[in-house]
C-alpha atoms as a PDB file:
ATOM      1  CA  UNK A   1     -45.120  82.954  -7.806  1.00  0.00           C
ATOM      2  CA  UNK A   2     -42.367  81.311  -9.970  1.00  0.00           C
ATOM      3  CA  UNK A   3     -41.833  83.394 -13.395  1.00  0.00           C
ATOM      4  CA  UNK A   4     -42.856  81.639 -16.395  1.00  0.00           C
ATOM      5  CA  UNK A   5     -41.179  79.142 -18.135  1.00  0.00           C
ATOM      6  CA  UNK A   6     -40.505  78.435 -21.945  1.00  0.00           C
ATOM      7  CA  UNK A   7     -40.259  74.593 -22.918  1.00  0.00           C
ATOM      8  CA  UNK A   8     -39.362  74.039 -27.116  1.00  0.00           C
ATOM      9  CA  UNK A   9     -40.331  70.948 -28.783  1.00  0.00           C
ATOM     10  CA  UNK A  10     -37.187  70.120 -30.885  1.00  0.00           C
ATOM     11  CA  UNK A  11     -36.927  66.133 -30.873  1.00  0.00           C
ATOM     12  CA  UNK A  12     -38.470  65.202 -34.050  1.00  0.00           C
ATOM     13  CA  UNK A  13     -36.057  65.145 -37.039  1.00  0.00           C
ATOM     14  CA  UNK A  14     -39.094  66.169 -39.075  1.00  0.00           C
ATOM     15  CA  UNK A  15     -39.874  62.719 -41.208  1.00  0.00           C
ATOM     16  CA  UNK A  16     -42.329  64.572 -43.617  1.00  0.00           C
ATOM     17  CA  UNK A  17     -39.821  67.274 -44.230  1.00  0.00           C
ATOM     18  CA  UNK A  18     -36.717  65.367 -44.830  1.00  0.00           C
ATOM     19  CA  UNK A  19     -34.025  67.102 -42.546  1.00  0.00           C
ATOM     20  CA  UNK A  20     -33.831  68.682 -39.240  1.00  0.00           C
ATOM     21  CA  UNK A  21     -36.054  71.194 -40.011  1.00  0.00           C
ATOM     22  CA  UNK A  22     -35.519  72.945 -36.312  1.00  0.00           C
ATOM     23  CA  UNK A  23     -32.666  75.200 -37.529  1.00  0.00           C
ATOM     24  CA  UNK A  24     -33.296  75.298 -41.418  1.00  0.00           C
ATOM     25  CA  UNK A  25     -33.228  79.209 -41.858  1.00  0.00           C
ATOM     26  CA  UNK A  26     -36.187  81.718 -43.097  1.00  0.00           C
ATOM     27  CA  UNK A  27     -34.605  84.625 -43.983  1.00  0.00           C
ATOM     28  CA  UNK A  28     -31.394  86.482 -45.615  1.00  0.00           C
ATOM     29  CA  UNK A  29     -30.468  86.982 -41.974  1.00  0.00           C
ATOM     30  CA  UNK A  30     -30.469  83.441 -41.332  1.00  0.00           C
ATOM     31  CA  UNK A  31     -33.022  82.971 -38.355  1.00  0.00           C
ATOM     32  CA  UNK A  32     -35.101  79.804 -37.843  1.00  0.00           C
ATOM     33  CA  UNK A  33     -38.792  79.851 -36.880  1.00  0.00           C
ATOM     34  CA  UNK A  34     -37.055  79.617 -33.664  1.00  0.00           C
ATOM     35  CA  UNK A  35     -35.559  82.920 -33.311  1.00  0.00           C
ATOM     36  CA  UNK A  36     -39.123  84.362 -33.794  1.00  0.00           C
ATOM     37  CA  UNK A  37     -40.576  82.450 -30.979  1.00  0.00           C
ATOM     38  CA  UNK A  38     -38.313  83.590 -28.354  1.00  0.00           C
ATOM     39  CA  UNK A  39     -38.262  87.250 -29.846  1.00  0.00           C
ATOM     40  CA  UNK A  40     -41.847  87.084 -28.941  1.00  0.00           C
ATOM     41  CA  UNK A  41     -41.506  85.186 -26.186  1.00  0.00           C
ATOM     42  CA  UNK A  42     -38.738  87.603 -24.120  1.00  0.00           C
ATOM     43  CA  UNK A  43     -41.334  90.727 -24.955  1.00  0.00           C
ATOM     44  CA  UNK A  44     -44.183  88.452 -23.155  1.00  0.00           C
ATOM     45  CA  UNK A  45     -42.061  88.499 -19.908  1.00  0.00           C
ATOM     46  CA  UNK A  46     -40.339  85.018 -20.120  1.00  0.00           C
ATOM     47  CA  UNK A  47     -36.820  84.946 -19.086  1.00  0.00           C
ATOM     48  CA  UNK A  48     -36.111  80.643 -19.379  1.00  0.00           C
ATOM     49  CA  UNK A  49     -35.890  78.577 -22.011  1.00  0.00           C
ATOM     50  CA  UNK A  50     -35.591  75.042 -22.037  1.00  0.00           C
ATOM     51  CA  UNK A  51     -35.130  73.254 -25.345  1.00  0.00           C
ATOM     52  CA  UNK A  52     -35.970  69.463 -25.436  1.00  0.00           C
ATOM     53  CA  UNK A  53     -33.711  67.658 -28.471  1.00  0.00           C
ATOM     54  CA  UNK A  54     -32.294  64.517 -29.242  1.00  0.00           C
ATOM     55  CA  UNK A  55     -29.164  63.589 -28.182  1.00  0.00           C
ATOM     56  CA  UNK A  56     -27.985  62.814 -31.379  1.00  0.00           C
ATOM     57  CA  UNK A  57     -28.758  66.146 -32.634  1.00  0.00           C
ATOM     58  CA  UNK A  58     -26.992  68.058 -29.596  1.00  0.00           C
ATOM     59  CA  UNK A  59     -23.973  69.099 -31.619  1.00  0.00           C
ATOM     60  CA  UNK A  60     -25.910  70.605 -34.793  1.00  0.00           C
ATOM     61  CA  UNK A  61     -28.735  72.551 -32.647  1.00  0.00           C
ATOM     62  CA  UNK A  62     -26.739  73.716 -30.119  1.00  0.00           C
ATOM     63  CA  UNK A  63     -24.071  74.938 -32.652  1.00  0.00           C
ATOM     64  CA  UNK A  64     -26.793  77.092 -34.082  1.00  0.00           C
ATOM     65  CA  UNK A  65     -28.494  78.188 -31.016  1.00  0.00           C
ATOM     66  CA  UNK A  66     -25.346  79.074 -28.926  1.00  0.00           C
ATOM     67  CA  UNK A  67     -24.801  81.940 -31.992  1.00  0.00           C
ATOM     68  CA  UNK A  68     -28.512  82.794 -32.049  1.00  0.00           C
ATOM     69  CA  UNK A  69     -28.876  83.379 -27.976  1.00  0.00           C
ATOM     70  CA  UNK A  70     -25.742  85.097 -27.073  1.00  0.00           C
ATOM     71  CA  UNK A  71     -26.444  88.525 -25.838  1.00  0.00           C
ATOM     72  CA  UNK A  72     -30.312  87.503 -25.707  1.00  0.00           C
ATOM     73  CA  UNK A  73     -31.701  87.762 -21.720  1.00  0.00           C
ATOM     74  CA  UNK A  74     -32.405  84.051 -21.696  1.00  0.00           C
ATOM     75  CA  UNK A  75     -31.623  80.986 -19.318  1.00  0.00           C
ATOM     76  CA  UNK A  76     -30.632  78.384 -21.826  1.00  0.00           C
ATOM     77  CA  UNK A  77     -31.484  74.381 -20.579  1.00  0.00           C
ATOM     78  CA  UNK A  78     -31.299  71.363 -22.302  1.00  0.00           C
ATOM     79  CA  UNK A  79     -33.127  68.369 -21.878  1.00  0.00           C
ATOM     80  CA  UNK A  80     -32.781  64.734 -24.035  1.00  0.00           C
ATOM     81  CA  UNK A  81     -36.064  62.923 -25.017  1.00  0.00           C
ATOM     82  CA  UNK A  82     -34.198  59.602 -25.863  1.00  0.00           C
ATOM     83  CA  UNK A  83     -36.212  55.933 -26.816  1.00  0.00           C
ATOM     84  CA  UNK A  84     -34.491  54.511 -23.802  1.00  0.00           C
ATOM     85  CA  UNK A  85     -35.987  56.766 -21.071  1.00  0.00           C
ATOM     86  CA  UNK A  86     -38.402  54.118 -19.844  1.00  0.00           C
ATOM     87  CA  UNK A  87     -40.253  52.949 -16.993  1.00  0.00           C
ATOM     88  CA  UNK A  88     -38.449  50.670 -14.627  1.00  0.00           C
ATOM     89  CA  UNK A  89     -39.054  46.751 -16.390  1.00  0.00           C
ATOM     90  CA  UNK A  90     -39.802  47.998 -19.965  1.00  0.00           C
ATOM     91  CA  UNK A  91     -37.782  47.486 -22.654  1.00  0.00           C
ATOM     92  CA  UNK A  92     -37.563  49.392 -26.298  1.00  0.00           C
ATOM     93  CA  UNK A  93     -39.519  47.378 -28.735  1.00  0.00           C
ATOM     94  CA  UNK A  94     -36.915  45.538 -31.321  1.00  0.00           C
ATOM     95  CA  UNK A  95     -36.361  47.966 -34.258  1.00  0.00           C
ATOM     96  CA  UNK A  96     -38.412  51.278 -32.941  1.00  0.00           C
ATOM     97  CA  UNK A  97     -36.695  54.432 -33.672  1.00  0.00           C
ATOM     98  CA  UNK A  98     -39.605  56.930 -33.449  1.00  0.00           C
ATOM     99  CA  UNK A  99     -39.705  59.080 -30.284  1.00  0.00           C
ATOM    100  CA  UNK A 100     -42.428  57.931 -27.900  1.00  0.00           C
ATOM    101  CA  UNK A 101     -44.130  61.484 -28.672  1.00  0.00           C
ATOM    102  CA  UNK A 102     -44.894  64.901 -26.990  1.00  0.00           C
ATOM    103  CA  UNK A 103     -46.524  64.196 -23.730  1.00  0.00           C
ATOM    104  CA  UNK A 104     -43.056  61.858 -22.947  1.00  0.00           C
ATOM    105  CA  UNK A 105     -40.791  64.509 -24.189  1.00  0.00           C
ATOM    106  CA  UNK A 106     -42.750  66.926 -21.483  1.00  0.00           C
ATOM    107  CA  UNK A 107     -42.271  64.197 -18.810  1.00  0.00           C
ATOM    108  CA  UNK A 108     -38.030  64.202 -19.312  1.00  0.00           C
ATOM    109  CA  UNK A 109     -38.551  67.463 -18.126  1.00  0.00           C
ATOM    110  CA  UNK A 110     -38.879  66.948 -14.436  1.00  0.00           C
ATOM    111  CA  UNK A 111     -36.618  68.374 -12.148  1.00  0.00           C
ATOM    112  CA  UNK A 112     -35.763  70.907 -14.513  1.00  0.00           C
ATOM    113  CA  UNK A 113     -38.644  72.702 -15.524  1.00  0.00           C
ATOM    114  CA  UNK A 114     -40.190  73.773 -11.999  1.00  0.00           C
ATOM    115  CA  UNK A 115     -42.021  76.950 -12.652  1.00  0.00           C
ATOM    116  CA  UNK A 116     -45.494  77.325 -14.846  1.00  0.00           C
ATOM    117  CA  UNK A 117     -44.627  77.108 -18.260  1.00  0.00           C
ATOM    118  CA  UNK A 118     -45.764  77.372 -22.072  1.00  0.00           C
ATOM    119  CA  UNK A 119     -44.734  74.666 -24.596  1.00  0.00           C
ATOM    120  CA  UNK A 120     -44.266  75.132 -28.044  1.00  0.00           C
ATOM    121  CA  UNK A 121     -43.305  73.356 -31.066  1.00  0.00           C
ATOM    122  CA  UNK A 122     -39.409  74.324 -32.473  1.00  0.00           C
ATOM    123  CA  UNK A 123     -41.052  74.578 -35.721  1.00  0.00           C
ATOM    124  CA  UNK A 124     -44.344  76.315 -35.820  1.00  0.00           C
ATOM    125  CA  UNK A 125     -44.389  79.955 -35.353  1.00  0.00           C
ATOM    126  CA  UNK A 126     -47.748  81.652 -33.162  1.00  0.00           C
ATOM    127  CA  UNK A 127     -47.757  84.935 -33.392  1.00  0.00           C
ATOM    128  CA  UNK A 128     -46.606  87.932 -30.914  1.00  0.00           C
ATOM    129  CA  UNK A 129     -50.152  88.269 -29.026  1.00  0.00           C
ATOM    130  CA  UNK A 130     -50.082  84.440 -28.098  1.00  0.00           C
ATOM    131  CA  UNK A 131     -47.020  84.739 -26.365  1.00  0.00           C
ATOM    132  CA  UNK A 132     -48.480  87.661 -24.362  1.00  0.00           C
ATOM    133  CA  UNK A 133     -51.905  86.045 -23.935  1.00  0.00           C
ATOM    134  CA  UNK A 134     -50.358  83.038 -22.075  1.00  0.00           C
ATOM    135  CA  UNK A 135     -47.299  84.439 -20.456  1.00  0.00           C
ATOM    136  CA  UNK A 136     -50.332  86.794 -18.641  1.00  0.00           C
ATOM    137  CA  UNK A 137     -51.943  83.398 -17.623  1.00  0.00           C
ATOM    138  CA  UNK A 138     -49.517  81.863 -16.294  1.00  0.00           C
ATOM    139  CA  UNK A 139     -47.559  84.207 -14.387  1.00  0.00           C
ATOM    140  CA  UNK A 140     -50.871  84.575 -12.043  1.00  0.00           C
ATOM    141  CA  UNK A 141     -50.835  80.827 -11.532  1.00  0.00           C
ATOM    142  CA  UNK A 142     -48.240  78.642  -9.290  1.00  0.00           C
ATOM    143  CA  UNK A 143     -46.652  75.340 -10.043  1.00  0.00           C
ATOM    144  CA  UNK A 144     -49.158  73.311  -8.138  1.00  0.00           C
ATOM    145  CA  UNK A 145     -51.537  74.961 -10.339  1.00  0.00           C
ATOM    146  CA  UNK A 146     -54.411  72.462 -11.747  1.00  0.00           C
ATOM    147  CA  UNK A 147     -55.309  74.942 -14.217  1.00  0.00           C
ATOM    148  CA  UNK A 148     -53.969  75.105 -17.445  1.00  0.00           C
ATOM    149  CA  UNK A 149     -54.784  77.188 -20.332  1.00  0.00           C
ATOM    150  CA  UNK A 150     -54.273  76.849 -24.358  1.00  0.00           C
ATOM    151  CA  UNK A 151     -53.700  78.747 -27.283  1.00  0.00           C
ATOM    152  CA  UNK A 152     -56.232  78.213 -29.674  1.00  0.00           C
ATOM    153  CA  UNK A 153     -56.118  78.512 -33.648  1.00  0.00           C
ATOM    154  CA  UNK A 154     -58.736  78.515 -36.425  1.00  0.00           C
ATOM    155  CA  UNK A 155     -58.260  75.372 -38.651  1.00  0.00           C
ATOM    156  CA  UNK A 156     -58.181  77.562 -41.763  1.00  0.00           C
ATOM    157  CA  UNK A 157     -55.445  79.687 -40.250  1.00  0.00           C
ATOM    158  CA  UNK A 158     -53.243  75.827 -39.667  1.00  0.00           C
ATOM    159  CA  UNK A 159     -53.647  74.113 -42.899  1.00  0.00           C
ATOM    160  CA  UNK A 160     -50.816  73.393 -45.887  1.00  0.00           C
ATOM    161  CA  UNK A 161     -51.724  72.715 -49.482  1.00  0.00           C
ATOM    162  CA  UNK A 162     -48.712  70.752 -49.220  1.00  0.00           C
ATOM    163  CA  UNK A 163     -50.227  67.580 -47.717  1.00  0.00           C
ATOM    164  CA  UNK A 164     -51.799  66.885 -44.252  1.00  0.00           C
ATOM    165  CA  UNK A 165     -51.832  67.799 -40.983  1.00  0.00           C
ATOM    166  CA  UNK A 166     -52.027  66.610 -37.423  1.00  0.00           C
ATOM    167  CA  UNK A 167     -53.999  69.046 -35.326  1.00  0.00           C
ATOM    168  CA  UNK A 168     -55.970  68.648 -31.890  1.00  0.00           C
ATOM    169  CA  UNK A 169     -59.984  69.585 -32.631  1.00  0.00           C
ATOM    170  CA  UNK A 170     -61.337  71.438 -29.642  1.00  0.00           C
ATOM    171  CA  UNK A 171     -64.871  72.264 -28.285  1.00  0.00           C
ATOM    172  CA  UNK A 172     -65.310  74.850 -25.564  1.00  0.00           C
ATOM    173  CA  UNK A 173     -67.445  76.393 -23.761  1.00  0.00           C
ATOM    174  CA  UNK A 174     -67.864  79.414 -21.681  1.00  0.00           C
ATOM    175  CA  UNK A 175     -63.979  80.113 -22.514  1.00  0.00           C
ATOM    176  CA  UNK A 176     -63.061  76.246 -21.105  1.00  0.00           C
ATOM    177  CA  UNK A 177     -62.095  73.614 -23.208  1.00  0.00           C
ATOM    178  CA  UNK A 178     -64.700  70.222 -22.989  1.00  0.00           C
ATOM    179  CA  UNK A 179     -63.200  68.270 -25.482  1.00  0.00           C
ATOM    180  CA  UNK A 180     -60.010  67.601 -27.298  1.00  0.00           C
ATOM    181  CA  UNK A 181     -59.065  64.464 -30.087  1.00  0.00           C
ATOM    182  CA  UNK A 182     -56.337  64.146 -32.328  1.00  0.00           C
ATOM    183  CA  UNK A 183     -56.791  64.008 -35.882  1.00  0.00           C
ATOM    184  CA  UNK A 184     -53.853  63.145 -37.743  1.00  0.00           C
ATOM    185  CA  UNK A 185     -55.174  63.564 -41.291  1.00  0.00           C
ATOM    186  CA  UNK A 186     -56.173  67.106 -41.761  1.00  0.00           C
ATOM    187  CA  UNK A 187     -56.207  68.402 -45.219  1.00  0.00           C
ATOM    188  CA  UNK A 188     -57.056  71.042 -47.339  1.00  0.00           C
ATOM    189  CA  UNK A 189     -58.924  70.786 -50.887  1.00  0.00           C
ATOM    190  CA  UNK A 190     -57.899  73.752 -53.740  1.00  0.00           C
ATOM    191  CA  UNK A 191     -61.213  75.468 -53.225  1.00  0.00           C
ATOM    192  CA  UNK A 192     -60.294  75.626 -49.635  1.00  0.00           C
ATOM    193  CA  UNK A 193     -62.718  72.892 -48.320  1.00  0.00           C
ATOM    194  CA  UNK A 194     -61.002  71.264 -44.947  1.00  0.00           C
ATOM    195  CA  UNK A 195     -61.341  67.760 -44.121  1.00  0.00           C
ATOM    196  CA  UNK A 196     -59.736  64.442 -41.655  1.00  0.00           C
ATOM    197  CA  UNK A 197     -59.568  61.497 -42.899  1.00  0.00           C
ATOM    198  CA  UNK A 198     -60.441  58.836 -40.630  1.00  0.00           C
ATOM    199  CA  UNK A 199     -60.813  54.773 -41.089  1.00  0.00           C
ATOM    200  CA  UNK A 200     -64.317  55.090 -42.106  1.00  0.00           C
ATOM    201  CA  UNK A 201     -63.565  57.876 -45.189  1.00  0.00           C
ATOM    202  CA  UNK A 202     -63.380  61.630 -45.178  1.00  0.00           C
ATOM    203  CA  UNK A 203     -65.057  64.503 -43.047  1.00  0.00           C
ATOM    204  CA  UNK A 204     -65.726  67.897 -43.487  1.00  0.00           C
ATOM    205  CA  UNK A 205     -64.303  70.539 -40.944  1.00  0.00           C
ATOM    206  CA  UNK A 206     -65.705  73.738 -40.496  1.00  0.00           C
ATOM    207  CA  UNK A 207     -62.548  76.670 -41.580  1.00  0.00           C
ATOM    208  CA  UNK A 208     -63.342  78.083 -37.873  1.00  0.00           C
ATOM    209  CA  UNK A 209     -63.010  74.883 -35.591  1.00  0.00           C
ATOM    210  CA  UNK A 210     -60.704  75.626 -33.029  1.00  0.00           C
ATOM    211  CA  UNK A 211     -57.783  73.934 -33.063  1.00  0.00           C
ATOM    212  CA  UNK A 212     -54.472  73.324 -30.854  1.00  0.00           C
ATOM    213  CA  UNK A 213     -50.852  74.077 -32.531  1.00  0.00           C
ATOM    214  CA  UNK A 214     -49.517  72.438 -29.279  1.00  0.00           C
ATOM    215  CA  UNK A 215     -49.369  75.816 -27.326  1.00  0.00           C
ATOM    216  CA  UNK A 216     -50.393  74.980 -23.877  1.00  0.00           C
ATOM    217  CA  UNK A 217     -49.759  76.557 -20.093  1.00  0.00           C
ATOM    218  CA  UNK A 218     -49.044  74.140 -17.531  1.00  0.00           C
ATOM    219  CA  UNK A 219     -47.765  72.722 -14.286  1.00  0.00           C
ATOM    220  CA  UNK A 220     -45.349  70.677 -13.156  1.00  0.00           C
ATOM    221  CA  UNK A 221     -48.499  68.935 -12.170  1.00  0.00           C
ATOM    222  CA  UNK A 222     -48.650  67.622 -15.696  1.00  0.00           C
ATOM    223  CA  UNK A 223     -45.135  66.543 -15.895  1.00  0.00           C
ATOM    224  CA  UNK A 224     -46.039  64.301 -12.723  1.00  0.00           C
ATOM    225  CA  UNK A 225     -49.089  62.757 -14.421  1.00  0.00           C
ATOM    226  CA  UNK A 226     -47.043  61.914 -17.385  1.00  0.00           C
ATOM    227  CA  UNK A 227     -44.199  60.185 -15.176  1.00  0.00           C
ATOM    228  CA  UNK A 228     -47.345  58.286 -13.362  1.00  0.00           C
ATOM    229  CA  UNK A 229     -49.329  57.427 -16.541  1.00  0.00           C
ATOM    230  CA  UNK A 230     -46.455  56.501 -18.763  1.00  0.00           C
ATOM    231  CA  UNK A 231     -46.449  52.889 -17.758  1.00  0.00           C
ATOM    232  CA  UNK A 232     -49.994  51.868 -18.385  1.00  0.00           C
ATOM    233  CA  UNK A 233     -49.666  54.030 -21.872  1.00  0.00           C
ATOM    234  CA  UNK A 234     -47.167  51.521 -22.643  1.00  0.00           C
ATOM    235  CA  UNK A 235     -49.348  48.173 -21.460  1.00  0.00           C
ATOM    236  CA  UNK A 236     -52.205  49.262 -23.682  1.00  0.00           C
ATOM    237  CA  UNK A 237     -50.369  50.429 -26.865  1.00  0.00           C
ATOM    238  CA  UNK A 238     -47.255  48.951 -27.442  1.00  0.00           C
ATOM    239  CA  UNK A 239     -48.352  45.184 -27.835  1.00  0.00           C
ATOM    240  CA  UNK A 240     -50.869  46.889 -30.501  1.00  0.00           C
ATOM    241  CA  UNK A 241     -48.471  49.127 -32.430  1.00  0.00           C
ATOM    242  CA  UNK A 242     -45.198  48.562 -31.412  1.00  0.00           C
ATOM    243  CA  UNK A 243     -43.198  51.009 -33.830  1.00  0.00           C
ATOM    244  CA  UNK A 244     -45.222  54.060 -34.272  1.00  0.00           C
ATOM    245  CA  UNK A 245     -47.421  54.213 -31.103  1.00  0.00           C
ATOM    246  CA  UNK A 246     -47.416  58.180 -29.011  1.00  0.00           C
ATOM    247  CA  UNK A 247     -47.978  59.129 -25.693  1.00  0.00           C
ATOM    248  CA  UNK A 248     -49.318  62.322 -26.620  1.00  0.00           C
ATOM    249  CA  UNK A 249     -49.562  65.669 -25.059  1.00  0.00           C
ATOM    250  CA  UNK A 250     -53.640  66.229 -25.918  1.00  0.00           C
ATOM    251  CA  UNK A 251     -54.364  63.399 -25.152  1.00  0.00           C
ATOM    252  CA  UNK A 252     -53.551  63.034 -21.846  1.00  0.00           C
ATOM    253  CA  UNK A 253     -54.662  67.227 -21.291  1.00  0.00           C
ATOM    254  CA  UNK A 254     -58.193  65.210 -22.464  1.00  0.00           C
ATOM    255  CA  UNK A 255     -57.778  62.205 -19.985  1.00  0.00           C
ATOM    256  CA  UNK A 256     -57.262  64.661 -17.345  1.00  0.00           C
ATOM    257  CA  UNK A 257     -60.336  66.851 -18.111  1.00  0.00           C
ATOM    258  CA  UNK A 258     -62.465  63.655 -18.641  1.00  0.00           C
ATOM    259  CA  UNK A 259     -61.357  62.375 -14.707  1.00  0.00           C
ATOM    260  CA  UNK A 260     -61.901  66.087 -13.524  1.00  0.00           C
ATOM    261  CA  UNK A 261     -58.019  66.471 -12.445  1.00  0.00           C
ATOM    262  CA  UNK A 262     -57.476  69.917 -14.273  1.00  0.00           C
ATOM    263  CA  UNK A 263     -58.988  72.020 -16.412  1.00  0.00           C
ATOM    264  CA  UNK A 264     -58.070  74.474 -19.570  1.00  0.00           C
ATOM    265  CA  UNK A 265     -58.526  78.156 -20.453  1.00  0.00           C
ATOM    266  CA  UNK A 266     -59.615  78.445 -23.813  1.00  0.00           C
ATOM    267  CA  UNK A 267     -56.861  81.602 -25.092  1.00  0.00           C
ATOM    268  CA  UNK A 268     -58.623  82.751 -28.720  1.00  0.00           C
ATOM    269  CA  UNK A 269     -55.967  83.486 -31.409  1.00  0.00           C
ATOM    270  CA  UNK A 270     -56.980  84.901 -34.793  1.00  0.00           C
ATOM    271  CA  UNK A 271     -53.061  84.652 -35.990  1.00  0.00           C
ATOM    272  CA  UNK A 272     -51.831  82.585 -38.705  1.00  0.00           C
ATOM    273  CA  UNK A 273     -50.227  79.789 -37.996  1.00  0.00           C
ATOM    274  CA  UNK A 274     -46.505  79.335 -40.152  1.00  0.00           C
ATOM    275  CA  UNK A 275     -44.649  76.017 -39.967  1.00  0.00           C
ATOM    276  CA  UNK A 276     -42.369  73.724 -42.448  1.00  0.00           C
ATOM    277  CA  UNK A 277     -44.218  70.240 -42.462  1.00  0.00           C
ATOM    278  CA  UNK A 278     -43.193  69.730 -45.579  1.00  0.00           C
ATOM    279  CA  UNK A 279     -40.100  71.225 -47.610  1.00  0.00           C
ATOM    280  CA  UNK A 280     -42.307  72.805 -50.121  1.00  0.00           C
ATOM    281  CA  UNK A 281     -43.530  75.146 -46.718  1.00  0.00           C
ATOM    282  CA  UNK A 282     -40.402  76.773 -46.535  1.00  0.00           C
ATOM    283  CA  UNK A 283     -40.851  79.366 -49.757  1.00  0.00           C
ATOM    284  CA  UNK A 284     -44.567  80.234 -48.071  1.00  0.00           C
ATOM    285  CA  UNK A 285     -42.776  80.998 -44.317  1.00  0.00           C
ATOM    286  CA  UNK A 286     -40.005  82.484 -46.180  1.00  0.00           C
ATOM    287  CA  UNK A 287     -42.612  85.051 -48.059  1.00  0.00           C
ATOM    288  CA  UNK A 288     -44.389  85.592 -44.256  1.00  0.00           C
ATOM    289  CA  UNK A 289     -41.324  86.242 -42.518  1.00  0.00           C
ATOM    290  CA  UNK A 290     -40.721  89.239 -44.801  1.00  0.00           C
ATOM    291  CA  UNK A 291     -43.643  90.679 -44.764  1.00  0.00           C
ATOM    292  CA  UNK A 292     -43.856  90.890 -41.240  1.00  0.00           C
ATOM    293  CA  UNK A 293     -40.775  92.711 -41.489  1.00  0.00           C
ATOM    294  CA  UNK A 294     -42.100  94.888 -43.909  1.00  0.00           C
ATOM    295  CA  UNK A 295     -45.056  95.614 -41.265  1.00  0.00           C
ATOM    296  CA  UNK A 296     -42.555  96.622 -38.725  1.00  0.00           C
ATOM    297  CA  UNK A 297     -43.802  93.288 -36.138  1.00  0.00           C
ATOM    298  CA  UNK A 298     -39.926  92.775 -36.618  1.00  0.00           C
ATOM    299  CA  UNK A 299     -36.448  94.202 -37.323  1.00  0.00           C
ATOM    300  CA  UNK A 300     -34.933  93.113 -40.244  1.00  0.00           C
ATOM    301  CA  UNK A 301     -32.034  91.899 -37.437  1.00  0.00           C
ATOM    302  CA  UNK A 302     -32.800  90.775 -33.507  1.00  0.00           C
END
């Protein structure tokens, strides 16, 4: 068995928010969400890191991270989700500039991710036990591995006053997810009421649906299906929404479950979720950060 793997989300220069949000700092100390996430991470067991980022960002992340990983016992990778990393015969649509989405940044890494491996998002932090919980899972699993395994979160745990959210709504059973779809409208109402908005008006959401913050375990079995899948996600979507359209990371976990080609283990978390969607996050995470200082989960410096 291959030791686990840690892949970082870090493409999206973070529209909502207004900068690149992936290395804006959260405490007097000046570490990013970042800095938490492999803390926890390298006390699960995981010893490799692979950050995926934009080309055009290289010089500004990696002048950051360089400082923030020296000394750490980490394997440092990059790989470059860039619009131009298509399928042979298909051509960027005439003024797109948004990245083709998650499940494509997982697919740039084959060939260089080749162990199981957790993915996370550069800017949300999970808490210590769900680095544990799936660094267990996956180091008993090997690369061919058709079994995956997520993190789950309570929607009431993921939500921001500060506008809404994208999450993936989950239904499980007997520990296994069934069921996954995107909502990209998830808010929350003062008296703490959750609801998506879809085309046909607003829904309620129960505070304790499970939800996915876009921490998963997998293979490089589901880098493969991305590489193989990519093309017809293109056919179908592009001619219908040429400049915004995703190939994304849930949904093609839920086309695999649907066929039968893999399935998930349902990982419980109870944590609260901190991110920076929006700029007017940052004092909250700021607050969080310091009071889980103050509760000894970290040192003041790591």
């Amino acid at each position: 068995m291959k030791n686990p793997e840690l892949v970082i989300m870090a493409a999206g220069m973070g529209s909502r928010y207004g900068g690149l949000k992936q290395i804006d700092t959260v405490d007097n100390e000046g570490h990013i969400i970042i800095d938490f996430s492999i803390y926890d991470a390298i006390r699960a067991g995981f010893r490799d890191v692979t950050f995926i980022i934009k080309k055009e960002i290289e010089a500004d992340f990696r002048e950051v991270m360089d400082k923030h990983l020296a000394g750490k016992n980490v394997n440092v990778k990059y790989v470059f989700q860039e619009l131009y990393k298509l399928p042979e015969g298909y051509e960027i649509p005439e003024g797109r500039v948004k990245p083709w989405g998650t499940a494509h940044a997982l697919m740039c890494c084959l060939g260089t991710v080749t162990a199981p491996f957790a993915v996370i998002n550069a800017d949300d932090y999970y808490g210590v036990d769900a680095f544990v919980k799936i660094y267990d899972y996956l180091k008993n699993i090997d690369e061919s591995s058709t079994h995956f395994a997520m993190v789950g979160y309570r929607i009431k745990n993921t939500v921001t006053e500060q506008g809404t959210v994208s999450r993936g709504v989950c239904a499980y059973e007997n520990g296994m997810l069934t069921e996954i779809v995107e909502r990209t409208k998830i808010g929350v109402r003062p008296n703490g009421e959750i609801y998506y908005i879809e085309e046909d008006g607003e829904h309620p959401l129960d505070p304790d649906t499970l939800v996915s913050m876009n921490l998963w375990g997998l293979t490089p079995m589901y880098l493969e299906a991305c590489r193989d899948r990519f093309p017809a996600f293109l056919d179908e979507n592009v001619p219908k929404n040429p400049m915004k359209c995703e190939y994304l990371l849930p949904t093609l976990v839920s086309d695999l479950l649907k066929e039968g080609k893999a399935d998930v283990r349902v990982l419980d978390s109870k944590d609260k979720w901190y991110g920076v969607t929006y700029k007017e996050d940052k004092p909250g995470v700021v607050e969080a950060f310091k009071q889980l200082k103050a509760a000894g989960v970290y040192p003041e410096k790591f």
